[in-house]
C-alpha atoms as a PDB file:
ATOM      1  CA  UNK A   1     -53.063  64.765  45.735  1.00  0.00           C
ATOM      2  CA  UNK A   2     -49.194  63.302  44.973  1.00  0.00           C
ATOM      3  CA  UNK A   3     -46.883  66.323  45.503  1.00  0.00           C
ATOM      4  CA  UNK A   4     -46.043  65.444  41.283  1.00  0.00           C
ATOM      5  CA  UNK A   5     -48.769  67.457  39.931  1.00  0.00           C
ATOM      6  CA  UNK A   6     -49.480  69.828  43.339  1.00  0.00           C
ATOM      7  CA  UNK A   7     -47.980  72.779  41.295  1.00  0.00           C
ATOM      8  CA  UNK A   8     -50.188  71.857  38.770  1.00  0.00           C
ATOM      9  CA  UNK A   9     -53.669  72.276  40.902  1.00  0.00           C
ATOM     10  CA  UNK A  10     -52.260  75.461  42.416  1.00  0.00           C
ATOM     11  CA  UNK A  11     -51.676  77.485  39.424  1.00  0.00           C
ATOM     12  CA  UNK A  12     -54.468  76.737  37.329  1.00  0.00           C
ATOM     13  CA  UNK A  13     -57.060  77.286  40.424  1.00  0.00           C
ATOM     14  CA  UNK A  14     -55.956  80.865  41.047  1.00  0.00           C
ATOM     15  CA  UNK A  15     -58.294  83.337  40.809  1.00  0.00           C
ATOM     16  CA  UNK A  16     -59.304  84.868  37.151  1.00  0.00           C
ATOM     17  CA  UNK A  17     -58.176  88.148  35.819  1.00  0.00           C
ATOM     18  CA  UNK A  18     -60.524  91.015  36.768  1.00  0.00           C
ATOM     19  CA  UNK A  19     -61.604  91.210  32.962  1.00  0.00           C
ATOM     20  CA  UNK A  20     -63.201  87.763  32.891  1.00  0.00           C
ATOM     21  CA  UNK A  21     -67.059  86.970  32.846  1.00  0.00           C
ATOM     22  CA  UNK A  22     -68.309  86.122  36.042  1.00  0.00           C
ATOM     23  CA  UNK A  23     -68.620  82.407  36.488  1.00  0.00           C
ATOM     24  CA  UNK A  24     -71.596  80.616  38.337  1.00  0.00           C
ATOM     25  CA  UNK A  25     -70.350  77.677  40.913  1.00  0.00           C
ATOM     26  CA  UNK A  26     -71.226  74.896  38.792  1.00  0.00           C
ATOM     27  CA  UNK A  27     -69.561  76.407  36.088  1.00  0.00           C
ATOM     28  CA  UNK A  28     -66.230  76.849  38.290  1.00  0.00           C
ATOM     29  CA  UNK A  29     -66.274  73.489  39.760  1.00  0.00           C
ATOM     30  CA  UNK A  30     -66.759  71.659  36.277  1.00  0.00           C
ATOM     31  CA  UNK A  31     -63.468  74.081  35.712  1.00  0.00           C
ATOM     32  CA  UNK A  32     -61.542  73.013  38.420  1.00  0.00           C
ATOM     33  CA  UNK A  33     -62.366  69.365  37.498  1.00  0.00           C
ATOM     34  CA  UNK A  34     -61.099  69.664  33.780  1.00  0.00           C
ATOM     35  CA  UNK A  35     -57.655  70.727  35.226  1.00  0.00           C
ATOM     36  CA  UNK A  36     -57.697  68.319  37.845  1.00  0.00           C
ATOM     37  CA  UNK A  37     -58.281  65.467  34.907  1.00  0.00           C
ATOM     38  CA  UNK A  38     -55.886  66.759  32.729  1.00  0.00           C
ATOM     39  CA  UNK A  39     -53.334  66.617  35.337  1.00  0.00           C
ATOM     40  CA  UNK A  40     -53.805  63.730  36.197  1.00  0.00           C
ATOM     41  CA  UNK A  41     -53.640  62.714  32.731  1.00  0.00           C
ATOM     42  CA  UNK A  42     -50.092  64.358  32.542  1.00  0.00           C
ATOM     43  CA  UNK A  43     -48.965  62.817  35.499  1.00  0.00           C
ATOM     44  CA  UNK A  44     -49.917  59.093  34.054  1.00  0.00           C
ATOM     45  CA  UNK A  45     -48.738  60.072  31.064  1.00  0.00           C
ATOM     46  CA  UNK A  46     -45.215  60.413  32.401  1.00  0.00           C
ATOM     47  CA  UNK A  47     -45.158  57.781  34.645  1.00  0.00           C
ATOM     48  CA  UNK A  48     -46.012  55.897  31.579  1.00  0.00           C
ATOM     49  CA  UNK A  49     -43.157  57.014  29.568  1.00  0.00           C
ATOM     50  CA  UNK A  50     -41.273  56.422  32.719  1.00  0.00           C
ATOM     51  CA  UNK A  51     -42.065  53.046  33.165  1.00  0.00           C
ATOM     52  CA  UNK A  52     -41.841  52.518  29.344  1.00  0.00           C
ATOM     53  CA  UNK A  53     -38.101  53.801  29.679  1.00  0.00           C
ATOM     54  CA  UNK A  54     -37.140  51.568  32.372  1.00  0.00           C
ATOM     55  CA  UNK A  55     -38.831  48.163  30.503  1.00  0.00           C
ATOM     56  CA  UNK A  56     -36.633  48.813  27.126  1.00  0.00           C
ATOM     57  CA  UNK A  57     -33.161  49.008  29.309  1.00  0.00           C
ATOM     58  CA  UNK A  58     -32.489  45.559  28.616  1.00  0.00           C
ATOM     59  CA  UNK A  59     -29.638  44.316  29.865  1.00  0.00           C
ATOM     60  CA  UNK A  60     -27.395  42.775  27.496  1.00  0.00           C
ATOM     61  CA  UNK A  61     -24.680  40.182  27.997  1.00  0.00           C
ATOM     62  CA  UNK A  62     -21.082  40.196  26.695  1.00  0.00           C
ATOM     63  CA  UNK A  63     -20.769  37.524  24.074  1.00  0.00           C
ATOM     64  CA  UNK A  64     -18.507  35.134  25.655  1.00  0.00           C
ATOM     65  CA  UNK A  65     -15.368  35.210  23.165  1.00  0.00           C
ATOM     66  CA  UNK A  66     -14.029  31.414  22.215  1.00  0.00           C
ATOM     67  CA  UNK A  67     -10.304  30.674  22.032  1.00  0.00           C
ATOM     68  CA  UNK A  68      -8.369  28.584  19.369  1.00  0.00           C
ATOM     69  CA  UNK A  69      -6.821  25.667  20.078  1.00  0.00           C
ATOM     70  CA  UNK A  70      -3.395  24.533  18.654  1.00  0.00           C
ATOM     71  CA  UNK A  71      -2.193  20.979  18.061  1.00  0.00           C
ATOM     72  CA  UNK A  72      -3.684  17.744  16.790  1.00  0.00           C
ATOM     73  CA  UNK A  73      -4.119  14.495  18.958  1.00  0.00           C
ATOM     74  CA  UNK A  74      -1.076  11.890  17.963  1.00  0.00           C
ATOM     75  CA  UNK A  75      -3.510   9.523  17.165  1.00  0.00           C
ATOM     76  CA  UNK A  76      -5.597  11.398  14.985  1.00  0.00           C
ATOM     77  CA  UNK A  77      -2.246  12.814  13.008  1.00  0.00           C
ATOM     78  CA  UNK A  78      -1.581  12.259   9.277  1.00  0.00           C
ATOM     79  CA  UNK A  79       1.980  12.786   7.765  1.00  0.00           C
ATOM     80  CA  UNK A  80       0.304  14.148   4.497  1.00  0.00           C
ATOM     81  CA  UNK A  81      -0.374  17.214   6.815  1.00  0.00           C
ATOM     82  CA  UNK A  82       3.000  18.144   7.108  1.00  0.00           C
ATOM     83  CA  UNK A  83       4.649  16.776   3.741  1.00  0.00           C
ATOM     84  CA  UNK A  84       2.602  16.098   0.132  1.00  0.00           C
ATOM     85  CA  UNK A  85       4.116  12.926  -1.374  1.00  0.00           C
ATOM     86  CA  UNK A  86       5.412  15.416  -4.341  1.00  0.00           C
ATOM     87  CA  UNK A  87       7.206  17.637  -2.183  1.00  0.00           C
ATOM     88  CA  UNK A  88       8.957  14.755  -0.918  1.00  0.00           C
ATOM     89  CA  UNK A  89       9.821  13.930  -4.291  1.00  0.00           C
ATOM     90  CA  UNK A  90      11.703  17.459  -4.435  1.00  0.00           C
ATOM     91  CA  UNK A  91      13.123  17.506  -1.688  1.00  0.00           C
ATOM     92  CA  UNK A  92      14.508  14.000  -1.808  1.00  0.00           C
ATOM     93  CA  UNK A  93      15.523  14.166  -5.850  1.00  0.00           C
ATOM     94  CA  UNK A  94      13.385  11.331  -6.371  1.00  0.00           C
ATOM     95  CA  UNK A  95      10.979  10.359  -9.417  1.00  0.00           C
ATOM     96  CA  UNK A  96       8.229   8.569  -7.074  1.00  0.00           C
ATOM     97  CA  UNK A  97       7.212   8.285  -3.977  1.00  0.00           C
ATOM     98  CA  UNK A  98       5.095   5.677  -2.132  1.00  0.00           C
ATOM     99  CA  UNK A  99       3.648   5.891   1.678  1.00  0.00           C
ATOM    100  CA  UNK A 100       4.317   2.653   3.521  1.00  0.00           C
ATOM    101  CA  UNK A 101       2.099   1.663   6.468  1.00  0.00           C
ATOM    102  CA  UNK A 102       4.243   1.401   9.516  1.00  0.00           C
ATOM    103  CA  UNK A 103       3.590  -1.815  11.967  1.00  0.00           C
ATOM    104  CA  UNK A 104       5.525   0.079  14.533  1.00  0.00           C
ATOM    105  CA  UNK A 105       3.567   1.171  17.680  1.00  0.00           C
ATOM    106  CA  UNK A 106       4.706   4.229  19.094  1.00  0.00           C
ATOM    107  CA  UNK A 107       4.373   5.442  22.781  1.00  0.00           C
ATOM    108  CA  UNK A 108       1.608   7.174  23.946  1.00  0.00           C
ATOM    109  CA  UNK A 109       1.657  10.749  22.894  1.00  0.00           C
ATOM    110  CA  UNK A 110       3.831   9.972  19.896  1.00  0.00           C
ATOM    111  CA  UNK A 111       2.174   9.673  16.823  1.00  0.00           C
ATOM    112  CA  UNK A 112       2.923   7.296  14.110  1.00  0.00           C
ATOM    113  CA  UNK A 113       6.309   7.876  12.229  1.00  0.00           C
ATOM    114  CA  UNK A 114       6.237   8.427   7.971  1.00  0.00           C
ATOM    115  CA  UNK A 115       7.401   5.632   6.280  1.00  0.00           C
ATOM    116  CA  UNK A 116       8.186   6.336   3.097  1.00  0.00           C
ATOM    117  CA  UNK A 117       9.566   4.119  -0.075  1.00  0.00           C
ATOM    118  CA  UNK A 118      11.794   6.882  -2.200  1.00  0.00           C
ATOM    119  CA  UNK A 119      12.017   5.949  -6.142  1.00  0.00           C
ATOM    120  CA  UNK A 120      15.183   7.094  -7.238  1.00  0.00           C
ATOM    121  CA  UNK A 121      16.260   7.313 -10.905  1.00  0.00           C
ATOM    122  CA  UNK A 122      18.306   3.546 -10.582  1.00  0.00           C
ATOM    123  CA  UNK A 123      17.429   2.298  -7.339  1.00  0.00           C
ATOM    124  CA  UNK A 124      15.091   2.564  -4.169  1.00  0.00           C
ATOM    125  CA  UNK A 125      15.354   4.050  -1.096  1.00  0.00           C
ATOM    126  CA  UNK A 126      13.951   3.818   2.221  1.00  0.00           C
ATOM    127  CA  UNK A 127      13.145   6.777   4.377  1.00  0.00           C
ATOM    128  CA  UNK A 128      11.162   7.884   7.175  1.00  0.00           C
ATOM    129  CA  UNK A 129      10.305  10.641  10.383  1.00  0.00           C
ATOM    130  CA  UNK A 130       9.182  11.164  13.222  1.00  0.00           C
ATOM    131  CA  UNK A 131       8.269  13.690  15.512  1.00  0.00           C
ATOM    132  CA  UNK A 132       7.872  14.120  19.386  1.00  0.00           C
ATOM    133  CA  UNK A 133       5.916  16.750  20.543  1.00  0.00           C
ATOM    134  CA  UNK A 134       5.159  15.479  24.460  1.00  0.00           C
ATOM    135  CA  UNK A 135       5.477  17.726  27.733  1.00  0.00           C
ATOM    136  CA  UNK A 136       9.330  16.814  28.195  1.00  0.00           C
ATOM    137  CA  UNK A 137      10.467  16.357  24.944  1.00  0.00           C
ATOM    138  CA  UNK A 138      13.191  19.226  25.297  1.00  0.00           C
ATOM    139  CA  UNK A 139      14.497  17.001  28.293  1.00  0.00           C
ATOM    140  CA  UNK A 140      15.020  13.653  25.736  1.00  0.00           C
ATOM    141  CA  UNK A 141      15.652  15.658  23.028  1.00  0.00           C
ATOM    142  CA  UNK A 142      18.873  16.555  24.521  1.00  0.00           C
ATOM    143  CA  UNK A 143      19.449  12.999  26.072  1.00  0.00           C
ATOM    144  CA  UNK A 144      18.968  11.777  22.222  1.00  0.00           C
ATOM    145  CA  UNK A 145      21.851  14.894  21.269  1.00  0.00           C
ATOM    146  CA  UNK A 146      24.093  13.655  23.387  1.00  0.00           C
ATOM    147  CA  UNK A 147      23.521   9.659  23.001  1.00  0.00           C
ATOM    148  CA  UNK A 148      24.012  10.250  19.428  1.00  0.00           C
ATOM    149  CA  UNK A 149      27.552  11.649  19.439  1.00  0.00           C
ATOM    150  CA  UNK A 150      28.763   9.836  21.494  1.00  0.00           C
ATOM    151  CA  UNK A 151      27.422   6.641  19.355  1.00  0.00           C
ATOM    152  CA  UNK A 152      28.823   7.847  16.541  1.00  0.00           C
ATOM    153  CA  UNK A 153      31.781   8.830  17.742  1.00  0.00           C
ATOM    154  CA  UNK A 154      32.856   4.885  18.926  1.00  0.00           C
ATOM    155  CA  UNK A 155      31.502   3.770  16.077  1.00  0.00           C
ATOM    156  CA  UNK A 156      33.924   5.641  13.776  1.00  0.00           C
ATOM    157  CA  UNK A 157      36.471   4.625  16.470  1.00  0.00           C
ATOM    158  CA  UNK A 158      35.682   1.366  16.118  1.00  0.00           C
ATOM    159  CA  UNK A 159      36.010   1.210  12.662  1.00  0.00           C
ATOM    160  CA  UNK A 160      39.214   2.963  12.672  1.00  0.00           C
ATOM    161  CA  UNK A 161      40.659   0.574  15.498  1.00  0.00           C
ATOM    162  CA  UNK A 162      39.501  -2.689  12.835  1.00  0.00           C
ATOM    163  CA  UNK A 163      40.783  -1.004   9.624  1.00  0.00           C
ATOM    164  CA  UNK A 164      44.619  -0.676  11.462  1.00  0.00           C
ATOM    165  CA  UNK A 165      43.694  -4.164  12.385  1.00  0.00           C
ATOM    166  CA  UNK A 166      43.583  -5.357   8.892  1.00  0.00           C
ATOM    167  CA  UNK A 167      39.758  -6.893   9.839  1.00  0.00           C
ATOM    168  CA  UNK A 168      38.015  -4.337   7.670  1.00  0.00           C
ATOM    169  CA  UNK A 169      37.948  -6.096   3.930  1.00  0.00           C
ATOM    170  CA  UNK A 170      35.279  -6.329   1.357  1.00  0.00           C
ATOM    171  CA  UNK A 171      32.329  -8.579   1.758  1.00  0.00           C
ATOM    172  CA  UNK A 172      31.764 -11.698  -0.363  1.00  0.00           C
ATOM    173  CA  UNK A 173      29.409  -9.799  -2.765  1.00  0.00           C
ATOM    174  CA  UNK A 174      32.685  -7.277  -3.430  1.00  0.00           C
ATOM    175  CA  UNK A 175      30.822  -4.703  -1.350  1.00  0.00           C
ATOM    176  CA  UNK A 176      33.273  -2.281   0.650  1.00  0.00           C
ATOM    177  CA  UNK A 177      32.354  -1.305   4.340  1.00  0.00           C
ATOM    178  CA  UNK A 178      32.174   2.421   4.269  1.00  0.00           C
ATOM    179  CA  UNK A 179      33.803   4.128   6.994  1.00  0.00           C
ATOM    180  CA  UNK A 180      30.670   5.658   9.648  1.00  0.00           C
ATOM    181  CA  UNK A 181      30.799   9.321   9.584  1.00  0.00           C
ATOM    182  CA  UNK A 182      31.086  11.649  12.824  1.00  0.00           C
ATOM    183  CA  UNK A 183      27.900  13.450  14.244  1.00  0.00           C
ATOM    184  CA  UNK A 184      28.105  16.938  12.864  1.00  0.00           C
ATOM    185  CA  UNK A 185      25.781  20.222  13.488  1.00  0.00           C
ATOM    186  CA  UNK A 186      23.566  21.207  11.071  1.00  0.00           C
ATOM    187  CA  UNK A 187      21.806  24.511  10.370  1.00  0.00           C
ATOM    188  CA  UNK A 188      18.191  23.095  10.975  1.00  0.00           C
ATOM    189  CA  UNK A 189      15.416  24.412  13.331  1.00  0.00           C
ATOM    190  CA  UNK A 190      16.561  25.588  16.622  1.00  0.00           C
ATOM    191  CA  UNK A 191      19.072  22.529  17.300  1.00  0.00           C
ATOM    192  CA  UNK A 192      20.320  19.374  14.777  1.00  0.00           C
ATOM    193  CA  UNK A 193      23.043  17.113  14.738  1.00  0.00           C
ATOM    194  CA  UNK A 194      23.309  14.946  11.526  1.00  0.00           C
ATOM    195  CA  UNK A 195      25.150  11.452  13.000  1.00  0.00           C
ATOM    196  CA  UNK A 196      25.565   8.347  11.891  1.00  0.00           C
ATOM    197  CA  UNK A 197      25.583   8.654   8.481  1.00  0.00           C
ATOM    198  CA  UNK A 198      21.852   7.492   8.230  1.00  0.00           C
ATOM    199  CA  UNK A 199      20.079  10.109  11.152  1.00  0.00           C
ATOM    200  CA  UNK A 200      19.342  13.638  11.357  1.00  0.00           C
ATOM    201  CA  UNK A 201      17.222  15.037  14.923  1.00  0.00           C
ATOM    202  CA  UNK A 202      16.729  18.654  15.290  1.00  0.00           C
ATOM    203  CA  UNK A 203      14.738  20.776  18.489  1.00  0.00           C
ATOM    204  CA  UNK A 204      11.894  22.623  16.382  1.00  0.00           C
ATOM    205  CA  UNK A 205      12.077  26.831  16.563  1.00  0.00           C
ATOM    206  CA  UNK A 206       8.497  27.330  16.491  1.00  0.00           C
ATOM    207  CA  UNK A 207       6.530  24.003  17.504  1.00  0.00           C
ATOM    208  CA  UNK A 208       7.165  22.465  20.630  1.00  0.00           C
ATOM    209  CA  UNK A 209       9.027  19.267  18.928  1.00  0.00           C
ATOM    210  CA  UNK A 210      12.124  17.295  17.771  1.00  0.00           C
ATOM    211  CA  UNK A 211      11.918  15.728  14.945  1.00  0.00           C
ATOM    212  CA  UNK A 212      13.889  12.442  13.370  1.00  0.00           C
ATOM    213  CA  UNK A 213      14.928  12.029   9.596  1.00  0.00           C
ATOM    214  CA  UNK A 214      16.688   8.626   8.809  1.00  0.00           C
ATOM    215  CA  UNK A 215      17.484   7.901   5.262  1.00  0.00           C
ATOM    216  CA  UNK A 216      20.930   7.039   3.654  1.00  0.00           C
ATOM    217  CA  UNK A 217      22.182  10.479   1.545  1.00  0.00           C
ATOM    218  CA  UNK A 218      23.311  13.482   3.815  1.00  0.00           C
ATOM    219  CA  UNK A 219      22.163  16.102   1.741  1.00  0.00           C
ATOM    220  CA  UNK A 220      18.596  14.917   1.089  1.00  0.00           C
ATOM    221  CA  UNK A 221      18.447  14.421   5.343  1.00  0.00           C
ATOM    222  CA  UNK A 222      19.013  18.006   5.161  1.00  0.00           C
ATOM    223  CA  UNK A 223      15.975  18.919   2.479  1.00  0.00           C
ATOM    224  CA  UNK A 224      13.812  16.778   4.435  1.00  0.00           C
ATOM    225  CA  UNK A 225      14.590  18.388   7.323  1.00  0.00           C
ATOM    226  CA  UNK A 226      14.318  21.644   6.323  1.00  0.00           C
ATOM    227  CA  UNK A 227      10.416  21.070   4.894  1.00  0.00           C
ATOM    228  CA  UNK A 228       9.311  19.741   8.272  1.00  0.00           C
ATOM    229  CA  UNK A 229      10.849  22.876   9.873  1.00  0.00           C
ATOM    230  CA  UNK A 230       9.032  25.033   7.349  1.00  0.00           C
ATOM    231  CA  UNK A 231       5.441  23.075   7.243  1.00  0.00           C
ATOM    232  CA  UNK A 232       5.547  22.032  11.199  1.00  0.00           C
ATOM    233  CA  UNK A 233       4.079  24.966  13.510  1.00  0.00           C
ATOM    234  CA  UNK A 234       2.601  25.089  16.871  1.00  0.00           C
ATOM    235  CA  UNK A 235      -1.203  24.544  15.443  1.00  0.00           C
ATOM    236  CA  UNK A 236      -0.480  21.565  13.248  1.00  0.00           C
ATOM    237  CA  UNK A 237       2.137  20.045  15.832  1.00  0.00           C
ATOM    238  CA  UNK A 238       1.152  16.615  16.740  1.00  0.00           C
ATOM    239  CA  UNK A 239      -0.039  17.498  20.675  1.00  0.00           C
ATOM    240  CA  UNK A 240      -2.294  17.475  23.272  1.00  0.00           C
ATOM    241  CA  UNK A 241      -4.729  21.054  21.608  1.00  0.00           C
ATOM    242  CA  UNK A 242      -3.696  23.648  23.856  1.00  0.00           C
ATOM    243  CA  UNK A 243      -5.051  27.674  23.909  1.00  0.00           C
ATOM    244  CA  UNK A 244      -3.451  28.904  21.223  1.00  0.00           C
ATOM    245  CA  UNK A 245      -0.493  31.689  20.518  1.00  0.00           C
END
């Protein structure tokens, strides 16, 4: 007999009270044997519930959590993610706008710049961007900073040098040759330098980018500019998808 139910057996075999009808042996030993059933009975019974226990503590698995990714592939980019053709038309003062399909191919990892013809009130104009969102693009970012002043800076010296020169006159069509206009710091982004009188590049303060804005009036470079700063961000940047922020 398992020592489980021993107890059992002990206590309910003892001898009965002095008051109690004497029993004949058959009628003791089919006695003893109803105990002896029903603990056994009570014993299976809770190894039942035991084993019963132990088959319902499944084990259950932590649900494996998924990141976000940020960034599009540069080939799979579209400009209208970043600007709607009639926020360009605020931002530029125009009174239509018209996407042009570029035939530039741009290196790998660059998508393809936003060419844009600009409807002004009495004439057209031409404008477009582009952004640069690869591994080093801090590094030519700031070789582009530096290239660009510099440029601009002969150029104006240049012009200068000509005009003392007496070389600078109007052309045949009565057009005058505007005098090129020093790179100057804007308020864009991290980092921008308008230069040239026809560029604006600024370092991006939340995506990992620098962007480009050529067109020909000063103040609309700065509009543009300041749109792509505000729609650009680190999950819409044209990248490589990375975990994101």
């Amino acid at each position: 007999m398992s020592p489980s139910f021993g107890s059992c057996t002990t206590q309910q075999l003892a001898s009965p009270p002095p008051t109690s009808v004497p029993t004949t042996g058959a009628t003791r030993r089919d006695r003893v044997t109803v105990i002896v059933v029903r603990c056994y009975l009570l014993a299976l019974l809770g190894l039942g519930v035991a084993c019963s226990s132990e088959g319902s503590a499944t084990k259950q698995e932590k649900p494996t959590e998924t990141r976000k990714l940020a960034g599009v592939y540069p080939d799979k980019f579209q400009c209208e993610s970043l600007t709607k053709t009639e926020e360009l038309v605020t931002a530029l003062g125009a009174t239509k706008v018209n996407m042009m399909v570029g035939q530039f191919s741009p290196p790998k990892g660059v998508p393809q710049p936003c060419n844009y013809e600009v409807v002004m009130q009495d004439h057209v104009e031409y404008w477009t961007y582009d952004l640069d969102c690869r591994d080093d693009m801090k590094q030519r970012a700031d070789a582009l900073f530096e290239q660009y002043k510099k440029s601009s800076a002969d150029h104006v010296a240049q012009y200068d040098h000509m005009t003392d020169a007496g070389l600078v006159k109007p052309t045949d069509a009565g057009i005058v040759i505007k005098r090129p206009e020093d790179a100057v710091e804007v308020q864009v982004g991290a980092k921008a330098l308008d230069h040239h009188g026809q560029g604006l590049i600024f370092i991006d303060d939340d995506a990992p980018c620098y962007v480009r804005v050529i067109g020909p009036d000063a103040a609309h470079r700065l509009e543009l500019a300041k749109l792509l700063a505000t729609k650009l961000t680190f999950a819409n940047a044209p990248m490589t998808p990375r975990p994101a922020k």
